[in-house]
N, C-alpha and C. Protein backbone atom coordinates (compact mmCIF):
# COMPACT_ATOMS: atom_id res chain seq x y z
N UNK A 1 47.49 8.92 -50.41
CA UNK A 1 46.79 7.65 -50.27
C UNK A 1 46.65 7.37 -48.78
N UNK A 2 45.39 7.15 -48.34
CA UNK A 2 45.09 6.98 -46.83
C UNK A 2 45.35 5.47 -46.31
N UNK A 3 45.52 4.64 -47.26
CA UNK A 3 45.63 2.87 -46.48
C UNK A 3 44.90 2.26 -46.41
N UNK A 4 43.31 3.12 -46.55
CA UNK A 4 42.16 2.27 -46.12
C UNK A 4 41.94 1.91 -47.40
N UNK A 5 41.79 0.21 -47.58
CA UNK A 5 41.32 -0.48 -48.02
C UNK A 5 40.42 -1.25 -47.78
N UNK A 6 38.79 -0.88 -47.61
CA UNK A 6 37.42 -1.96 -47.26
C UNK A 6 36.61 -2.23 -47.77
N UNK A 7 36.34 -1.68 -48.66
CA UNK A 7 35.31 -2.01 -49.69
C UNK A 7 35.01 -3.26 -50.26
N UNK A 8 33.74 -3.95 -50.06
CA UNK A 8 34.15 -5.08 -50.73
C UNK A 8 33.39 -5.67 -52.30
N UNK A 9 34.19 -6.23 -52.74
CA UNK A 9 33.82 -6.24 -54.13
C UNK A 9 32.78 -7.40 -54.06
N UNK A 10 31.62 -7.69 -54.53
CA UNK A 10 30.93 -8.24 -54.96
C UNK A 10 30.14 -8.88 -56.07
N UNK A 11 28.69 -8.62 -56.59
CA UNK A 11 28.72 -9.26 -57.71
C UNK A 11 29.31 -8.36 -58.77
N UNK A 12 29.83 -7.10 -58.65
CA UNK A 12 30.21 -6.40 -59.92
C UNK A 12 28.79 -6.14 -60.38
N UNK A 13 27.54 -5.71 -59.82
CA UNK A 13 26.19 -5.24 -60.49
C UNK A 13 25.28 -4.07 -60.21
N UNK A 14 26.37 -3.69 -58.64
CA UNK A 14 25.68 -3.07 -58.37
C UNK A 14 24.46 -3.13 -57.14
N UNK A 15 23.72 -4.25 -56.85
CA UNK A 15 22.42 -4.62 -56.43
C UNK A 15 22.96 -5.37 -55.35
N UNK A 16 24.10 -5.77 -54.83
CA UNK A 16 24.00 -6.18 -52.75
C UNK A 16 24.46 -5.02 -52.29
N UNK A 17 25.01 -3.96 -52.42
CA UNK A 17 25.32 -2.64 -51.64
C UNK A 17 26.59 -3.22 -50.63
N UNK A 18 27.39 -4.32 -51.18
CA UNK A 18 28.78 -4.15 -50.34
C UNK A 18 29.72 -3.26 -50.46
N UNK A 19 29.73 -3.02 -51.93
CA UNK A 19 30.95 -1.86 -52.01
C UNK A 19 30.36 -0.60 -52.16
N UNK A 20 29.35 0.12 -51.25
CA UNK A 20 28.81 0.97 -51.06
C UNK A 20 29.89 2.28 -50.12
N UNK A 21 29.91 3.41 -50.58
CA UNK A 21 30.99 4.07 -50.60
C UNK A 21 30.55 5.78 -50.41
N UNK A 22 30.94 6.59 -49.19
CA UNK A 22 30.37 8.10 -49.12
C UNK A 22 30.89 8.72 -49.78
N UNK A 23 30.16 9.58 -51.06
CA UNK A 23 30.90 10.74 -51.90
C UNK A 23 30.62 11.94 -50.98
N UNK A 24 31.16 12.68 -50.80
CA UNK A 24 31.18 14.34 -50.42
C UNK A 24 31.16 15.35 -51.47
N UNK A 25 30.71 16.13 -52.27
CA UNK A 25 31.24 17.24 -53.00
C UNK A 25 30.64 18.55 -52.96
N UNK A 26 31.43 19.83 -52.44
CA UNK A 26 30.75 20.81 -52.04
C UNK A 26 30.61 21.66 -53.28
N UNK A 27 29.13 21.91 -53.29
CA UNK A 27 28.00 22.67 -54.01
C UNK A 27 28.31 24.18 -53.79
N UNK A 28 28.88 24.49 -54.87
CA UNK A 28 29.43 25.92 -55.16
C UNK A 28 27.47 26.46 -54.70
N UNK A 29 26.73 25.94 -55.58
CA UNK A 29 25.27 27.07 -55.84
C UNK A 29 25.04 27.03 -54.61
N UNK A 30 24.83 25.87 -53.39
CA UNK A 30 23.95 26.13 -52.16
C UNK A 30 24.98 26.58 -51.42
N UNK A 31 26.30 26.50 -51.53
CA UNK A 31 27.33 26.70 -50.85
C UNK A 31 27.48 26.19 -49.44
N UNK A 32 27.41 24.43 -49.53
CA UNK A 32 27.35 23.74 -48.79
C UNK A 32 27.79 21.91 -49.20
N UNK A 33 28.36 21.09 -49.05
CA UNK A 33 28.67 20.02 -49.08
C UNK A 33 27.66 18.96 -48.95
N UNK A 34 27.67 18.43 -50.16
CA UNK A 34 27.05 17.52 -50.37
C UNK A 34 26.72 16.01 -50.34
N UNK A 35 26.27 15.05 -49.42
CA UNK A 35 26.91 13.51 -48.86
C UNK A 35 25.85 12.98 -50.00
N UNK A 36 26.56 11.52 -50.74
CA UNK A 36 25.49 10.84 -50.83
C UNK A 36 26.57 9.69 -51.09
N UNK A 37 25.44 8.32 -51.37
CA UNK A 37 26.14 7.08 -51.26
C UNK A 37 26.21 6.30 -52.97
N UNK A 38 27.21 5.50 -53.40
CA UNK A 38 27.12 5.30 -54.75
C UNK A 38 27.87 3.72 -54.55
N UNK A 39 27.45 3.15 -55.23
CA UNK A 39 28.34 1.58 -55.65
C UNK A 39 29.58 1.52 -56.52
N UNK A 40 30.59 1.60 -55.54
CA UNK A 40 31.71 1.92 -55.95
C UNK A 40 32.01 1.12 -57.39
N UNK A 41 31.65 -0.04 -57.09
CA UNK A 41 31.82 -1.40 -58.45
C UNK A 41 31.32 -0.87 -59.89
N UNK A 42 29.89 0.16 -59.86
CA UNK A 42 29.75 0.78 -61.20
C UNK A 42 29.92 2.73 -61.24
N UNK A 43 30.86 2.89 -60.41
CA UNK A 43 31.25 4.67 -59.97
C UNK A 43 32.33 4.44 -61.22
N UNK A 44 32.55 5.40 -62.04
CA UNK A 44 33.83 5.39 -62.74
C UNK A 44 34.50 6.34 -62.42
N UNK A 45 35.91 6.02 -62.27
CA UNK A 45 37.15 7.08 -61.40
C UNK A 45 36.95 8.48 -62.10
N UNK A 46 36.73 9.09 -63.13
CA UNK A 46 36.43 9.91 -63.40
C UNK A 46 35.32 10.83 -63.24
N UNK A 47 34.51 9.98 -62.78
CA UNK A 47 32.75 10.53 -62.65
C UNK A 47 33.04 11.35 -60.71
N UNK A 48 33.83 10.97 -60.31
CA UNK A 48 33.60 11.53 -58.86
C UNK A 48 35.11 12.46 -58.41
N UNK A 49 35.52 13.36 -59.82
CA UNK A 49 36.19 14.29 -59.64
C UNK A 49 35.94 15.19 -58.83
N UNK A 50 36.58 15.89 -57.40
CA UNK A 50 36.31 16.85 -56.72
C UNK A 50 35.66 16.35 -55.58
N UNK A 51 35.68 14.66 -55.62
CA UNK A 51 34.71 14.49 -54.08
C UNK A 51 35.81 13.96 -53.21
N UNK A 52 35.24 13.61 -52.15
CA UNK A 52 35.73 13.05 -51.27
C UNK A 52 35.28 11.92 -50.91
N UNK A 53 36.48 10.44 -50.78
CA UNK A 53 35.63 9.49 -50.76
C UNK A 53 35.59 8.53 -49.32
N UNK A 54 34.52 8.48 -48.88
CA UNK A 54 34.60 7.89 -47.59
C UNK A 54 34.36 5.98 -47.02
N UNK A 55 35.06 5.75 -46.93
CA UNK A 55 34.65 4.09 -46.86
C UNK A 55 34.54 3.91 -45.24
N UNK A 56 34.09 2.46 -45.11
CA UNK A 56 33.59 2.19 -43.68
C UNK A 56 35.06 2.30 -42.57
N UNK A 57 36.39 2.39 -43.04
CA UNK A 57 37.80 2.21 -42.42
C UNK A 57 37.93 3.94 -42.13
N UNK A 58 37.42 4.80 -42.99
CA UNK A 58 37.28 6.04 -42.79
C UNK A 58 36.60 6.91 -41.30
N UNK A 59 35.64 6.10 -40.93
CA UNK A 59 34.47 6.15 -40.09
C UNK A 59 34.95 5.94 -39.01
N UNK A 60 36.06 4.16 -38.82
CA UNK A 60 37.02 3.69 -37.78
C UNK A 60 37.24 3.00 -37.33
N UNK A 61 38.71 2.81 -37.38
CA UNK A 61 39.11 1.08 -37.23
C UNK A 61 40.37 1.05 -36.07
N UNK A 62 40.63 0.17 -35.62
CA UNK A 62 41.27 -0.81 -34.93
C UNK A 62 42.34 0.72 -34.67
N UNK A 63 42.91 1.23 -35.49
CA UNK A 63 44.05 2.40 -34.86
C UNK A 63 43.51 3.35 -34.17
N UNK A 64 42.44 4.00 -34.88
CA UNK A 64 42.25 5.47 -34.85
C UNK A 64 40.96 5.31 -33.94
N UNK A 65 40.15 4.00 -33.60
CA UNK A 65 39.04 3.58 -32.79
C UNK A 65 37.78 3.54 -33.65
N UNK A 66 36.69 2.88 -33.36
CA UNK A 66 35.40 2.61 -33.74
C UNK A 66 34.45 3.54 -33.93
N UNK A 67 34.23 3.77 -34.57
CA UNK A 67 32.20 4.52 -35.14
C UNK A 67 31.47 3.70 -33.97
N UNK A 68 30.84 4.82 -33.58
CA UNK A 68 29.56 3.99 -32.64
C UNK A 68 28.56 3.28 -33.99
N UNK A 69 28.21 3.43 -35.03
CA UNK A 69 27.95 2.37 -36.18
C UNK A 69 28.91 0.71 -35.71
N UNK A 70 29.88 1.01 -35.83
CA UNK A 70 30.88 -0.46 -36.03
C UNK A 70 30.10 -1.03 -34.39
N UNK A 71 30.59 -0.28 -33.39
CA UNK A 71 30.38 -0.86 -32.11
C UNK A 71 28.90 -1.37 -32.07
N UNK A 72 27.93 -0.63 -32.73
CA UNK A 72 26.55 -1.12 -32.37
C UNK A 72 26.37 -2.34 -33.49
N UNK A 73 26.81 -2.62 -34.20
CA UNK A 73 26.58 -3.84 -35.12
C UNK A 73 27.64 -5.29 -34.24
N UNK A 74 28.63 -4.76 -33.93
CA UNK A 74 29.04 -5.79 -32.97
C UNK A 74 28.30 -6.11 -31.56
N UNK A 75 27.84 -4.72 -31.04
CA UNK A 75 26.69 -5.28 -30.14
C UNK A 75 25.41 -5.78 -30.34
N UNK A 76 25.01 -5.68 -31.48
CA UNK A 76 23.76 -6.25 -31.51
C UNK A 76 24.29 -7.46 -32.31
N UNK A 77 25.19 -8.15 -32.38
CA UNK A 77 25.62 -9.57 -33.46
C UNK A 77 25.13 -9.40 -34.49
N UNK A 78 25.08 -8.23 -35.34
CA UNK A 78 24.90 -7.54 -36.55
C UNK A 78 25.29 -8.10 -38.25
N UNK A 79 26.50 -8.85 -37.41
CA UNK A 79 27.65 -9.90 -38.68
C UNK A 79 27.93 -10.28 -38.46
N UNK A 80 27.71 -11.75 -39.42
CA UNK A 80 28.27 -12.68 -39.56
C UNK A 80 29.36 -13.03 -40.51
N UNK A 81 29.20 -13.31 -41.96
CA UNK A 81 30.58 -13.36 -42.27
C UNK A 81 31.02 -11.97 -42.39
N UNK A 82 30.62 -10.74 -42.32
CA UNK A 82 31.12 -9.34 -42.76
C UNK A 82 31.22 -8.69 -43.98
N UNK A 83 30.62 -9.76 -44.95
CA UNK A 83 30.94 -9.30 -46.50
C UNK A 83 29.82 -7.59 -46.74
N UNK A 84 28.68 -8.14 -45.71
CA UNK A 84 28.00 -6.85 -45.89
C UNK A 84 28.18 -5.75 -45.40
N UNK A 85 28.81 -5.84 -44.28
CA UNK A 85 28.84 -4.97 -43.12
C UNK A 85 29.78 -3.42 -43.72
N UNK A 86 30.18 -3.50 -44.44
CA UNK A 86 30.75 -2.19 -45.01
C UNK A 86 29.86 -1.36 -45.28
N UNK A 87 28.96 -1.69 -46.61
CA UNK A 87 27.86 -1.24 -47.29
C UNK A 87 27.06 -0.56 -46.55
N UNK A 88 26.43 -1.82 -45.44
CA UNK A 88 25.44 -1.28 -44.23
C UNK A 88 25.87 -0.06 -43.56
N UNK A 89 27.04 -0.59 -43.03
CA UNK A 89 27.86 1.02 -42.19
C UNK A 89 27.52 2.54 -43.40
N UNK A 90 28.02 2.22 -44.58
CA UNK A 90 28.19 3.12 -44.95
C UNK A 90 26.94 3.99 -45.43
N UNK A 91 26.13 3.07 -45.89
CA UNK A 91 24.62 3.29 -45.91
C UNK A 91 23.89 3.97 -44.69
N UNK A 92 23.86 3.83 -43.32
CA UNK A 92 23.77 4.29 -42.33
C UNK A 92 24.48 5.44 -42.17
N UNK A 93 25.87 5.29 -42.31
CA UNK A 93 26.36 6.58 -41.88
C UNK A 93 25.44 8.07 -42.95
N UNK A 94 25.58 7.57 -44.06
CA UNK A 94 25.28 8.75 -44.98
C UNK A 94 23.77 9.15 -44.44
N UNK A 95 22.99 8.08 -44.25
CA UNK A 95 21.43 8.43 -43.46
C UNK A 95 21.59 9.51 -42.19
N UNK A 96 22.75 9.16 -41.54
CA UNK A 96 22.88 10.05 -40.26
C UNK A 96 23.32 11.31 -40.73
N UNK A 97 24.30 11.25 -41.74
CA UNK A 97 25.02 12.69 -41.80
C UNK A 97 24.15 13.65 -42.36
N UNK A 98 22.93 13.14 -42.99
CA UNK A 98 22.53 13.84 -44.30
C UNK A 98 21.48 14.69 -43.27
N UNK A 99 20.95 13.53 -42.03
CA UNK A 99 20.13 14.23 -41.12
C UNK A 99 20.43 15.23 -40.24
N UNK A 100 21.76 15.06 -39.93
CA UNK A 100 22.05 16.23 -39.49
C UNK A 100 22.22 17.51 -40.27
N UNK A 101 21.96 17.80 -40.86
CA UNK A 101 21.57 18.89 -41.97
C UNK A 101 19.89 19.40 -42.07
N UNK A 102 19.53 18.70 -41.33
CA UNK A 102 17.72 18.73 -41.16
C UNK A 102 17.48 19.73 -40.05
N UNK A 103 16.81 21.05 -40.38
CA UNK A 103 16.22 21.44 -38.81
C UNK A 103 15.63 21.09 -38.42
N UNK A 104 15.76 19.47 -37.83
CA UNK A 104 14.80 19.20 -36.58
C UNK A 104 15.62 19.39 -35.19
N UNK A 105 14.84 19.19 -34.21
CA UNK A 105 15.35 19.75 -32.90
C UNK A 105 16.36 18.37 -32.56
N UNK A 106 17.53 18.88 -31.73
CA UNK A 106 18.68 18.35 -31.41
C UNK A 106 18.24 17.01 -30.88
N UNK A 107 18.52 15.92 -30.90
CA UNK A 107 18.48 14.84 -30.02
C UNK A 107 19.43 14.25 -29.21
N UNK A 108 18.65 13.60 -28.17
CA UNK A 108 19.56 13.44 -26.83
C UNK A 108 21.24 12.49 -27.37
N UNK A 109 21.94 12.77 -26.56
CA UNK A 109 23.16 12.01 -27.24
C UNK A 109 23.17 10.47 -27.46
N UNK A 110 23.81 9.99 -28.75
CA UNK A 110 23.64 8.77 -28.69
C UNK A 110 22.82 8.84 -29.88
N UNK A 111 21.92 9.46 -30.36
CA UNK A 111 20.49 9.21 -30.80
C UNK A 111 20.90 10.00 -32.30
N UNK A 112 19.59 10.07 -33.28
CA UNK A 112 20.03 11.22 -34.59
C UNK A 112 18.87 12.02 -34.86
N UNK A 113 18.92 12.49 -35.80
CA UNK A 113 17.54 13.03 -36.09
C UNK A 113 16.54 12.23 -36.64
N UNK A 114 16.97 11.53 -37.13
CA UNK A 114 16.07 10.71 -37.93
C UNK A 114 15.04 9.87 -37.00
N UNK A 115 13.86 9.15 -37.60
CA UNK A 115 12.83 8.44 -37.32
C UNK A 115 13.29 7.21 -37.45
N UNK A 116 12.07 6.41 -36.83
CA UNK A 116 12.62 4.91 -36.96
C UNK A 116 12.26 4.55 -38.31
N UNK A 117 10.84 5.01 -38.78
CA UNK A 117 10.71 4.75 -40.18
C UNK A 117 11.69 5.25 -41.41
N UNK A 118 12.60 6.06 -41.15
CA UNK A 118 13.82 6.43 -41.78
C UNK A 118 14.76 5.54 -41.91
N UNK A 119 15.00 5.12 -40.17
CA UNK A 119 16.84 4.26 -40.65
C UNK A 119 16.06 3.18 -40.98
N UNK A 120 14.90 2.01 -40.87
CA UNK A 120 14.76 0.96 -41.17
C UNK A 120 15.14 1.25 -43.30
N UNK A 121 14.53 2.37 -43.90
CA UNK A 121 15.12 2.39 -45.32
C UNK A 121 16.50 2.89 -45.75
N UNK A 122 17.32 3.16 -44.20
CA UNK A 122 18.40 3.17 -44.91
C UNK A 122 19.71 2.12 -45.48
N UNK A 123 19.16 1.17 -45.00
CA UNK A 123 19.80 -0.25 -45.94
C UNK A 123 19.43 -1.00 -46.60
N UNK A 124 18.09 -0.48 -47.56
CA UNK A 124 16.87 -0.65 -48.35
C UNK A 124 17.87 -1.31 -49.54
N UNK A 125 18.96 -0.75 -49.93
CA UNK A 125 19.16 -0.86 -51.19
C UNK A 125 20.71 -1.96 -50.89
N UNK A 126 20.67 -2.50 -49.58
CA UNK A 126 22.05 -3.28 -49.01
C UNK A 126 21.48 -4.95 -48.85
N UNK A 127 22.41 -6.26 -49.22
CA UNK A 127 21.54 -7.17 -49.07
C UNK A 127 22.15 -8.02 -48.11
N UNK A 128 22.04 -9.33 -47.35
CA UNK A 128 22.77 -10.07 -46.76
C UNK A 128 21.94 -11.38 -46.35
N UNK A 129 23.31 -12.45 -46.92
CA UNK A 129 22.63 -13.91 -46.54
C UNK A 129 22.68 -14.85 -45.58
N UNK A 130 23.32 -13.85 -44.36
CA UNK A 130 24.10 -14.48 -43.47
C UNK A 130 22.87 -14.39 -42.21
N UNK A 131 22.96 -13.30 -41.69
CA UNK A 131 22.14 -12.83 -40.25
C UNK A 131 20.65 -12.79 -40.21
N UNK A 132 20.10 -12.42 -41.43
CA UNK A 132 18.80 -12.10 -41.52
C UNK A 132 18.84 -10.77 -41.16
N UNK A 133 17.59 -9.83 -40.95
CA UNK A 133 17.65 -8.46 -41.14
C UNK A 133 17.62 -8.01 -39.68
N UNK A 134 17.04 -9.01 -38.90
CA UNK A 134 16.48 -8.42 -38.11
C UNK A 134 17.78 -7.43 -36.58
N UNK A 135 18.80 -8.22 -36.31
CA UNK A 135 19.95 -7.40 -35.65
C UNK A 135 20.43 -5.72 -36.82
N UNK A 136 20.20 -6.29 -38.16
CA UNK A 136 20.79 -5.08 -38.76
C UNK A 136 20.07 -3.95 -38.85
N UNK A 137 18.52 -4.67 -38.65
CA UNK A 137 17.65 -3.99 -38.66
C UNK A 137 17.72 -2.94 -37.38
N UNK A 138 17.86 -3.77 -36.42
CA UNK A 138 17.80 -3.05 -34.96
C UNK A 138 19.09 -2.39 -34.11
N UNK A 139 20.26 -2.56 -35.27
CA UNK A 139 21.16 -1.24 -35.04
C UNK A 139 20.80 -0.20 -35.78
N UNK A 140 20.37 0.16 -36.25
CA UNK A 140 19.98 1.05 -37.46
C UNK A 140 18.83 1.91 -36.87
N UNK A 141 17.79 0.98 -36.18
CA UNK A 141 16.69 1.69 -35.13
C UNK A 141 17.24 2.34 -33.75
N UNK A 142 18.36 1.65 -33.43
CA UNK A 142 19.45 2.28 -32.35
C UNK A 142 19.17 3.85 -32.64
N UNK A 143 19.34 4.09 -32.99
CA UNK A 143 20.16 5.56 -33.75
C UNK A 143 19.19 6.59 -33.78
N UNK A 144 17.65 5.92 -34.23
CA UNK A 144 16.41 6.74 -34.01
C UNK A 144 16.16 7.84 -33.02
N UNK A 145 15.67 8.93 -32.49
CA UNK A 145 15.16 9.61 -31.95
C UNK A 145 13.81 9.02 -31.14
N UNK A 146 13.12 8.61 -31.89
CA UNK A 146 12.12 8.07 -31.61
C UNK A 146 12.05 6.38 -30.99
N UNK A 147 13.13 5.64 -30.88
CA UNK A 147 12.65 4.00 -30.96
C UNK A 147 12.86 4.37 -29.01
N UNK A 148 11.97 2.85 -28.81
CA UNK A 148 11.90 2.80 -27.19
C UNK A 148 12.76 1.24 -27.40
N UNK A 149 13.95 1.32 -26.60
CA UNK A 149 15.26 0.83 -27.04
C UNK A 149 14.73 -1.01 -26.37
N UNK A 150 13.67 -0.96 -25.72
CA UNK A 150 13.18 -2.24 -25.18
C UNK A 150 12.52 -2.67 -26.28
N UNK A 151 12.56 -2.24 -27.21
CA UNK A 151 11.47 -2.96 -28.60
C UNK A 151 13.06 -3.52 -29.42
N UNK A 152 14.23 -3.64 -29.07
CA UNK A 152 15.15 -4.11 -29.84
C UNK A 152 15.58 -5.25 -29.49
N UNK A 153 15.95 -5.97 -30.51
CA UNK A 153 16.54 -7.38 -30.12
C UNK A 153 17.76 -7.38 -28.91
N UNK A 154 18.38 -8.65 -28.91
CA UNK A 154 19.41 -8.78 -27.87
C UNK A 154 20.57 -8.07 -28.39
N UNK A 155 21.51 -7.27 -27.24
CA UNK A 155 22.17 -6.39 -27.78
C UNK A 155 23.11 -6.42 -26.67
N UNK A 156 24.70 -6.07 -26.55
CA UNK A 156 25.62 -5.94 -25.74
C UNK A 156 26.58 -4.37 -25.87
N UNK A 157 25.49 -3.72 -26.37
CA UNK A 157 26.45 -2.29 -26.55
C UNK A 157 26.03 -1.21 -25.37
């Protein structure tokens, strides 16, 4: 048992993406590991035999240090009460990891493979009533290859 406890429970439906959660499970046929993201609230403990499960405390917290994810949502004032901010992270992260698996050409550090029209859908399926979209929106464009970082809101990262 790792300690991390973050996930947060919500309506129990499925549909705000707080307790949004990274499965891993490596694919005997492609013979390669597999990321994707699932709502922990309707995952049943049995259905995700053999994975690995990653939550936003996984990524990095207060001991072990911060995800440039965590740091760029605190720099851009990303959250407010935090109920979402798991989901989002985790939603993002899986967008990044999955891209790095893409042969596109390397990007400068800091940056991912992905497009801006990419990370803006990767918290498509995450909701929040606090901030509005637009900071969550524009850590998420952080991360782009492509964004010209003067088209982003106010930011301290």
């Amino acid at each position: 048992m790792s300690g991390y406890y973050s996930k947060a429970q919500g309506f129990k439906h499925g549909g705000c993406g707080a307790c949004v959660v990274l499965l891993s499970k490596y694919n005997l046929v492609l013979d390669q590991v597999d990321d994707f993201t699932v709502s922990s609230c309707l995952t049943l403990l049995c259905s995700i035999n053999g994975c690995s499960v990653t939550t936003t405390k996984g990524l990095g917290n207060t001991k072990d240090g911060f995800h440039p994810i965590h740091e760029r949502f605190s720099g851009f004032h990303a959250s407010q009460c935090g109920f979402c901010t798991p989901g989002m992270c985790m939603s993002l992260f899986s967008d990044l990891v999955n891209a790095e698996k893409t042969p596109r050409p390397t990007p400068p550090p800091g940056f991912s493979k992905l497009e801006v029209s990419e990370v803006e859908r990767a918290i498509a399926g995450n909701l929040c009533h606090c901030t509005g979209y637009r900071p969550i929106a524009d850590v998420c464009k952080s991360f782009a290859a492509d964004i010209d970082m003067e088209d982003l809101g106010f930011n301290s990262f």
